[in-house]
PDB file of N, CA and C in Angstrom:
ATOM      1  N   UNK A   1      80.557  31.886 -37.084  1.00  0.00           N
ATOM      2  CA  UNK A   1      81.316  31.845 -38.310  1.00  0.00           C
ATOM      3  C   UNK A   1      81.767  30.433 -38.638  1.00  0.00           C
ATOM      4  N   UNK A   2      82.050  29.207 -37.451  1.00  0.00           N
ATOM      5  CA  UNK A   2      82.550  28.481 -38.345  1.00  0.00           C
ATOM      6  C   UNK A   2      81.713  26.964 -38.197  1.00  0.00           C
ATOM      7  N   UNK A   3      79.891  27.820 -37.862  1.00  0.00           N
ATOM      8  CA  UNK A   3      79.148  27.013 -38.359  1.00  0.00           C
ATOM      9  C   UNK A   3      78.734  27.137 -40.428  1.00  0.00           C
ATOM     10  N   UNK A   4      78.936  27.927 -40.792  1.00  0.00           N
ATOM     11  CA  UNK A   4      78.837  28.906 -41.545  1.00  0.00           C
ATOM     12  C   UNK A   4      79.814  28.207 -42.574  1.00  0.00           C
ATOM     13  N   UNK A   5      80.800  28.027 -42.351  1.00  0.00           N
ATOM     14  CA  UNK A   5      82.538  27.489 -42.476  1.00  0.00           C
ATOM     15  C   UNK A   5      81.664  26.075 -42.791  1.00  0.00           C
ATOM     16  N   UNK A   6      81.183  25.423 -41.928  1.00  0.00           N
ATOM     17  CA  UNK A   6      81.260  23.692 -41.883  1.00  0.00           C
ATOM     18  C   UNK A   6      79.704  23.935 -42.874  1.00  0.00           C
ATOM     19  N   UNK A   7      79.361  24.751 -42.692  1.00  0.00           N
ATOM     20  CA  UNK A   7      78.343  24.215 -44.252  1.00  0.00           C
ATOM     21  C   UNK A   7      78.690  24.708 -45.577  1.00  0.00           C
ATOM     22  N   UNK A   8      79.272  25.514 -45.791  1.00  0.00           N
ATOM     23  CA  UNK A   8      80.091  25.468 -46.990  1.00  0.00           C
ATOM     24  C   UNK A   8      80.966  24.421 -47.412  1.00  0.00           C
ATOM     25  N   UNK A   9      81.746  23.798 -46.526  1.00  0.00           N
ATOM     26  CA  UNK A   9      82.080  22.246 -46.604  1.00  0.00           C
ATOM     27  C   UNK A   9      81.292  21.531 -46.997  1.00  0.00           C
ATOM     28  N   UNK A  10      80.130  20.983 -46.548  1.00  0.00           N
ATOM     29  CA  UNK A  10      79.417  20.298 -46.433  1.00  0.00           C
ATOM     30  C   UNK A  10      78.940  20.448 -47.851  1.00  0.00           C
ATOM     31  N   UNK A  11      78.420  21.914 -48.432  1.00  0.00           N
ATOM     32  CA  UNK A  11      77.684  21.767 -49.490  1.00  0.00           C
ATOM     33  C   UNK A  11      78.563  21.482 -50.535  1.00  0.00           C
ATOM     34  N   UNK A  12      80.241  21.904 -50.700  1.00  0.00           N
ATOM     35  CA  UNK A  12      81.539  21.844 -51.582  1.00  0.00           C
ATOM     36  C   UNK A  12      80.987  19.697 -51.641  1.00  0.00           C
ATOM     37  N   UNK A  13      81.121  19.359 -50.300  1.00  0.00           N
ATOM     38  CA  UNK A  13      81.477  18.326 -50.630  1.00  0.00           C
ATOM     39  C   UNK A  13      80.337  17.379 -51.398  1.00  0.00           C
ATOM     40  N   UNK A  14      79.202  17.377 -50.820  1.00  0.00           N
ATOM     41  CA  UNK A  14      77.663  17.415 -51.656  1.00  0.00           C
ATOM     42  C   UNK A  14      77.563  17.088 -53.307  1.00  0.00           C
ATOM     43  N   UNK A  15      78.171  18.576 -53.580  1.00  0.00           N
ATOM     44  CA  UNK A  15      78.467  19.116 -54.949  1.00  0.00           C
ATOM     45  C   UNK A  15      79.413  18.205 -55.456  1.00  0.00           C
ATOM     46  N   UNK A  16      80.714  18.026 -54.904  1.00  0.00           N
ATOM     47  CA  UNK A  16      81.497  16.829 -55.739  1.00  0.00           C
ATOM     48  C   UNK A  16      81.067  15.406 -55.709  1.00  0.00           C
ATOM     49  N   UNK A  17      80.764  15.548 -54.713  1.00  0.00           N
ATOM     50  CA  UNK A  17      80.325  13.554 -54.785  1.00  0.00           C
ATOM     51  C   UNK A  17      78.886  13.711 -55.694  1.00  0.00           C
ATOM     52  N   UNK A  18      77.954  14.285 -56.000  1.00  0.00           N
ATOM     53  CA  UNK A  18      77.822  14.669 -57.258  1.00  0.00           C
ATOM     54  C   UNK A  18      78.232  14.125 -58.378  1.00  0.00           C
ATOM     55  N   UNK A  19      79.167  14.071 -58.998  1.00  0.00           N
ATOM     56  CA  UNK A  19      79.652  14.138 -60.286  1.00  0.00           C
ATOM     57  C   UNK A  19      79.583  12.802 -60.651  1.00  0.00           C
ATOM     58  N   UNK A  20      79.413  12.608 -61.798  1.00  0.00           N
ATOM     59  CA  UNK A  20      79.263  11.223 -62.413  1.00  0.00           C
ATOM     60  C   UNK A  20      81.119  10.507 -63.094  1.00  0.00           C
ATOM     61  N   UNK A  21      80.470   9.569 -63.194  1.00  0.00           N
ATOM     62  CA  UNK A  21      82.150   9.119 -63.883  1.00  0.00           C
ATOM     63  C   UNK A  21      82.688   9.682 -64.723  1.00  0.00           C
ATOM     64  N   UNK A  22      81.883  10.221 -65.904  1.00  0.00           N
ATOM     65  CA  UNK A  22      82.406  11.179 -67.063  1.00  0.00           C
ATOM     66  C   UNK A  22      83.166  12.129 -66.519  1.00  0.00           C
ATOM     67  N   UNK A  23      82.680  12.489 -65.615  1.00  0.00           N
ATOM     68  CA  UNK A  23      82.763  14.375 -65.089  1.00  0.00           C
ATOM     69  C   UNK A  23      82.138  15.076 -65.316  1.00  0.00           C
ATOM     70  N   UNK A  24      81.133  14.730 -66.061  1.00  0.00           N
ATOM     71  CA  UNK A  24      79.759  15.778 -65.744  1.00  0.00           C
ATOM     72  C   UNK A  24      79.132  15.775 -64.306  1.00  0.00           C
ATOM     73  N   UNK A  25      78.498  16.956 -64.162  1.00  0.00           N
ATOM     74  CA  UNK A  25      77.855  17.134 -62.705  1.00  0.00           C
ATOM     75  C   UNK A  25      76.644  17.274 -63.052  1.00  0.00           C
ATOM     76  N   UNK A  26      75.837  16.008 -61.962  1.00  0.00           N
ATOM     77  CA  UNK A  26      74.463  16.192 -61.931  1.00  0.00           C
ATOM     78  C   UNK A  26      74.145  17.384 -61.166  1.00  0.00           C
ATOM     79  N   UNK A  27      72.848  17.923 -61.538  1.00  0.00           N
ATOM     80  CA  UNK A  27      72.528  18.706 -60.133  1.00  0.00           C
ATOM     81  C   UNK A  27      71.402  17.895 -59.272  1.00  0.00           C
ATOM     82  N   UNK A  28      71.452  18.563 -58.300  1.00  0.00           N
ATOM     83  CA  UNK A  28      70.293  17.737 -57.488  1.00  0.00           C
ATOM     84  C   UNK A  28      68.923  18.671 -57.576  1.00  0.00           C
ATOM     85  N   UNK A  29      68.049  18.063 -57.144  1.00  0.00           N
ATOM     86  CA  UNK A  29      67.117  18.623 -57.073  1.00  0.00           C
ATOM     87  C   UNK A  29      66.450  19.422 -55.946  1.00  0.00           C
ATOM     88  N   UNK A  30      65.517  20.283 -55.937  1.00  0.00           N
ATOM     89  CA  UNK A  30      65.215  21.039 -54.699  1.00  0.00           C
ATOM     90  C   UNK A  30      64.653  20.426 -53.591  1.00  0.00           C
ATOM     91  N   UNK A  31      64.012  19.580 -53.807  1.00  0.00           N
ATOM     92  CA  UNK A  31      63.693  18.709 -52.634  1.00  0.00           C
ATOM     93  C   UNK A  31      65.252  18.297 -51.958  1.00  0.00           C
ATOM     94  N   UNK A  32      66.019  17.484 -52.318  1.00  0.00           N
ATOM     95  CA  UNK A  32      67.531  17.141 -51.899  1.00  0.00           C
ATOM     96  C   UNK A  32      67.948  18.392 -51.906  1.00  0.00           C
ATOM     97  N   UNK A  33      68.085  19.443 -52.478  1.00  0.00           N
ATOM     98  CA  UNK A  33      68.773  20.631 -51.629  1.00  0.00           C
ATOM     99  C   UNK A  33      68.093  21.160 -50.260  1.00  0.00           C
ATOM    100  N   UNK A  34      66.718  21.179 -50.473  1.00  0.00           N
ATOM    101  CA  UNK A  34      66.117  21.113 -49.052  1.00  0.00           C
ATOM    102  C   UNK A  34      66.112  20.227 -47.891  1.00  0.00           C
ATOM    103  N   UNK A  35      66.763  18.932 -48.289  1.00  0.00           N
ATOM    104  CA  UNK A  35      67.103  18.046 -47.103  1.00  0.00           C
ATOM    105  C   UNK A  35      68.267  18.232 -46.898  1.00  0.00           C
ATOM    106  N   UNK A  36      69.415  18.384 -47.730  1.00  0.00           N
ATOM    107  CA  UNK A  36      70.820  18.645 -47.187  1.00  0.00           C
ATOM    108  C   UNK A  36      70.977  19.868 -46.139  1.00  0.00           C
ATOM    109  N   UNK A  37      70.046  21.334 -46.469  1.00  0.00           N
ATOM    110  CA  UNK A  37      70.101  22.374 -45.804  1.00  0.00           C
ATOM    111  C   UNK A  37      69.167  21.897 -44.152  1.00  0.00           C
ATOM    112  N   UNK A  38      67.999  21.271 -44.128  1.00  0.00           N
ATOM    113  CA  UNK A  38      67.699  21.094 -43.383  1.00  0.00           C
ATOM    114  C   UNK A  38      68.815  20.107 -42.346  1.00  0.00           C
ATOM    115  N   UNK A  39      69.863  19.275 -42.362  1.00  0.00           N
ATOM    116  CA  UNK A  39      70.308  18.694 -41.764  1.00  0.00           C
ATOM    117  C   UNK A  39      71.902  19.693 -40.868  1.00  0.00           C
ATOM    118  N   UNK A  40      71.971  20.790 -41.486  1.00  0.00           N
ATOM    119  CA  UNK A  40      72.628  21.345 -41.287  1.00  0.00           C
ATOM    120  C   UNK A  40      72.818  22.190 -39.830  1.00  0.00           C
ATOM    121  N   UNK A  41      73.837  22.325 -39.141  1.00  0.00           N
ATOM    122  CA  UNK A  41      73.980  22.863 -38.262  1.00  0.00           C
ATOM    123  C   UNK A  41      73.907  24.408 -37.835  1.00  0.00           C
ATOM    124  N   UNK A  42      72.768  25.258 -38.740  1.00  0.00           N
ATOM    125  CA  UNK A  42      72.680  26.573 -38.929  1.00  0.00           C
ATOM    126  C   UNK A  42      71.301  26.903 -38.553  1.00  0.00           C
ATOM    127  N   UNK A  43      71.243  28.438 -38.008  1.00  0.00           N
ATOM    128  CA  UNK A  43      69.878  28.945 -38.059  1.00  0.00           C
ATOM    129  C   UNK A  43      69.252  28.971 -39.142  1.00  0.00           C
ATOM    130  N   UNK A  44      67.887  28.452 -38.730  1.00  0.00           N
ATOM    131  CA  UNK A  44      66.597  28.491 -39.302  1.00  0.00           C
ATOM    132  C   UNK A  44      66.456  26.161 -40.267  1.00  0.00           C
ATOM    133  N   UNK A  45      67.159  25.811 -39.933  1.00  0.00           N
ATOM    134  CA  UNK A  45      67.514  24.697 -40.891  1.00  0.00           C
ATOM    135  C   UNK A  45      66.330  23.356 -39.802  1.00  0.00           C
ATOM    136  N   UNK A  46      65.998  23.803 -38.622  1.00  0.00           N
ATOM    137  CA  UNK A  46      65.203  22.956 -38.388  1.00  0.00           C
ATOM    138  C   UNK A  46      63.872  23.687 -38.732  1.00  0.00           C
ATOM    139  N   UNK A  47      63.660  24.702 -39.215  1.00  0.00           N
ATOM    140  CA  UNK A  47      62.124  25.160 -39.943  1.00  0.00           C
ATOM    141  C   UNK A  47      62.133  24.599 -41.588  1.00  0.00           C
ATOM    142  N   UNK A  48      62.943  24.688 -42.125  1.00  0.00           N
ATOM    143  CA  UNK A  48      62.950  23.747 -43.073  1.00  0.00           C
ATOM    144  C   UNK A  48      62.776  22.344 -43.639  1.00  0.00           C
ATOM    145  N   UNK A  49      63.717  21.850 -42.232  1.00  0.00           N
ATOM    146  CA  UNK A  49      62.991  20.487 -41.972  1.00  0.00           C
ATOM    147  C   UNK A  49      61.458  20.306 -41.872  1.00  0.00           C
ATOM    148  N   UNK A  50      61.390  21.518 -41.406  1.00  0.00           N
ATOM    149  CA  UNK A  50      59.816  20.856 -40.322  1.00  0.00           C
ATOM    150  C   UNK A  50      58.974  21.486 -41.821  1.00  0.00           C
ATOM    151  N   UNK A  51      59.300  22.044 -42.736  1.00  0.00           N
ATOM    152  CA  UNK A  51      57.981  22.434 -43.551  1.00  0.00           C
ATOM    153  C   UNK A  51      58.387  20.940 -44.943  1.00  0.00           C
ATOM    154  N   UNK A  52      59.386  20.148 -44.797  1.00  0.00           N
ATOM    155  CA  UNK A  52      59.290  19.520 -45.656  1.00  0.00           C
ATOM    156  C   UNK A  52      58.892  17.844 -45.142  1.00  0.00           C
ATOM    157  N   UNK A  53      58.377  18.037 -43.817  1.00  0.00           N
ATOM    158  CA  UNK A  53      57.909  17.515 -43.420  1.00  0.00           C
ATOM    159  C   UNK A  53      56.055  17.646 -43.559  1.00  0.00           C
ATOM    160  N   UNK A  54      55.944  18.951 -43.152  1.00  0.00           N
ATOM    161  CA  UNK A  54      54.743  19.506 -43.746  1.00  0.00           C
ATOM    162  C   UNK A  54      54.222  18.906 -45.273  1.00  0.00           C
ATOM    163  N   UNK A  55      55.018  19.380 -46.059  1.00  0.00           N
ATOM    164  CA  UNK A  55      54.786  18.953 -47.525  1.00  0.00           C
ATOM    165  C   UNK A  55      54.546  17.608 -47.761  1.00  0.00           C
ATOM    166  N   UNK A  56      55.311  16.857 -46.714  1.00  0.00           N
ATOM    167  CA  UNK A  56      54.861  15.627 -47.185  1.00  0.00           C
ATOM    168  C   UNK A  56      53.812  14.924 -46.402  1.00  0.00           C
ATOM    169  N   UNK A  57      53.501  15.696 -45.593  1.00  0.00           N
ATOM    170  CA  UNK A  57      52.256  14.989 -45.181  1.00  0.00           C
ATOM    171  C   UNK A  57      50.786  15.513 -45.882  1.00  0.00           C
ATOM    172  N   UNK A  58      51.065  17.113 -46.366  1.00  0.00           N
ATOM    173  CA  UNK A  58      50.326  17.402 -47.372  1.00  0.00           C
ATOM    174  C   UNK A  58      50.281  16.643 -48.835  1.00  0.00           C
ATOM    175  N   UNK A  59      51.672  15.778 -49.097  1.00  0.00           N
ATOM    176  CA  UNK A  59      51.189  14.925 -50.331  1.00  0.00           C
ATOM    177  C   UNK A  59      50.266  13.549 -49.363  1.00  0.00           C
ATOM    178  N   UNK A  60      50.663  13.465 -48.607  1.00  0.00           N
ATOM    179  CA  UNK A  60      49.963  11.983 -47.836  1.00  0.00           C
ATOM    180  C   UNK A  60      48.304  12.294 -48.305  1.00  0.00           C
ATOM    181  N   UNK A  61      47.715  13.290 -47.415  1.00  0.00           N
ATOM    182  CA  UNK A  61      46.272  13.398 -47.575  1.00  0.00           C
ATOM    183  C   UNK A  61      45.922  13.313 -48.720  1.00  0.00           C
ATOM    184  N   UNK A  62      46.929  14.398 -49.244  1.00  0.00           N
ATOM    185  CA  UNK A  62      45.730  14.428 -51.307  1.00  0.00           C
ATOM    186  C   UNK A  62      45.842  13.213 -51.890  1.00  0.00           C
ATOM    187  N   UNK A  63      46.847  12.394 -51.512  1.00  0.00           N
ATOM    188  CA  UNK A  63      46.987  11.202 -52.220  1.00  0.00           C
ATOM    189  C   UNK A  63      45.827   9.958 -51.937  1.00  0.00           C
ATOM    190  N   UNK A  64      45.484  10.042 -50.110  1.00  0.00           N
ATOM    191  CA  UNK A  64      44.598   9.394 -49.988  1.00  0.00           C
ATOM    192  C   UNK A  64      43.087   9.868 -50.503  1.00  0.00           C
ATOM    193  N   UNK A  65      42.989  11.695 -50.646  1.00  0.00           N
ATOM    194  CA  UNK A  65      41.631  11.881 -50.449  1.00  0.00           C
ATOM    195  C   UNK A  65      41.426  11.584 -52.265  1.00  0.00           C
ATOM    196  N   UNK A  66      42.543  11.534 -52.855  1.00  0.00           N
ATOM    197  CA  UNK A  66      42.511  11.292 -54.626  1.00  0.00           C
ATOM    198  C   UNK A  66      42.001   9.426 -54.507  1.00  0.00           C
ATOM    199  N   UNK A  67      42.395   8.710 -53.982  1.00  0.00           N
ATOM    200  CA  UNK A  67      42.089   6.998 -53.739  1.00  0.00           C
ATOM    201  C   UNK A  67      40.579   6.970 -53.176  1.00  0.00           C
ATOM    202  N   UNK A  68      40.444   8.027 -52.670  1.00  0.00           N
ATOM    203  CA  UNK A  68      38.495   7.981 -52.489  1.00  0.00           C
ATOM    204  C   UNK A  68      37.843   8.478 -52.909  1.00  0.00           C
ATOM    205  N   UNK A  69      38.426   9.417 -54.519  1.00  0.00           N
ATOM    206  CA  UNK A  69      37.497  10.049 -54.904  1.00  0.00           C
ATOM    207  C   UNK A  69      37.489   8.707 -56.610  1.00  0.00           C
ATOM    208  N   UNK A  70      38.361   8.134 -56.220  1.00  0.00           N
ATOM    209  CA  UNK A  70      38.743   6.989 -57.304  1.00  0.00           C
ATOM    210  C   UNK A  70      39.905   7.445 -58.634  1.00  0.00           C
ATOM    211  N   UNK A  71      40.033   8.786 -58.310  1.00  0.00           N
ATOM    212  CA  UNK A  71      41.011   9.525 -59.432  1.00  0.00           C
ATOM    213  C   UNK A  71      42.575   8.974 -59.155  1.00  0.00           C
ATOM    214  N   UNK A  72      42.940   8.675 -60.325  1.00  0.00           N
ATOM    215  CA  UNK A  72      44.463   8.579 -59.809  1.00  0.00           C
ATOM    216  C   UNK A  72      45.465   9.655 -60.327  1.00  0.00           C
ATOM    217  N   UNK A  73      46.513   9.896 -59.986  1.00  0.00           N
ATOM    218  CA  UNK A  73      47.296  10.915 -60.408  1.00  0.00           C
ATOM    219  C   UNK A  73      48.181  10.778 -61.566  1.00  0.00           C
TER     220      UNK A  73
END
């Protein structure tokens, strides 16, 4: 429970530092919501890590196999 507790913190606090000078709130995006959750001290948050790790090594290849096919993105 009060791992649970410290990420609700974590995401409260996330969320405010957030906000721009006006006081509008940006949101973040899913990639950055997927790294904040992955750093987190909860089950399942190092499989998250590890698939957005995945993803980016899946952009690595297409990016190179796109530079040898001469296409750019």
């Amino acid at each position: 429970m009060t791992t649970l507790r410290a990420a609700a913190v974590v995401i409260t606090i996330a969320a405010a530092a957030c906000a721009t000078e006006s006081g509008e709130q940006t949101e973040l995006t899913r990639a950055q919501k997927d790294s904040l959750v992955a750093e987190l001290p909860i089950p399942g948050a190092s499989g998250v890590g590890g698939a957005l790790e995945a993803r980016d090594r899946a952009n690595a290849r297409t990016a190179a196999h796109d530079s040898i096919g001469g296409r750019s993105p």
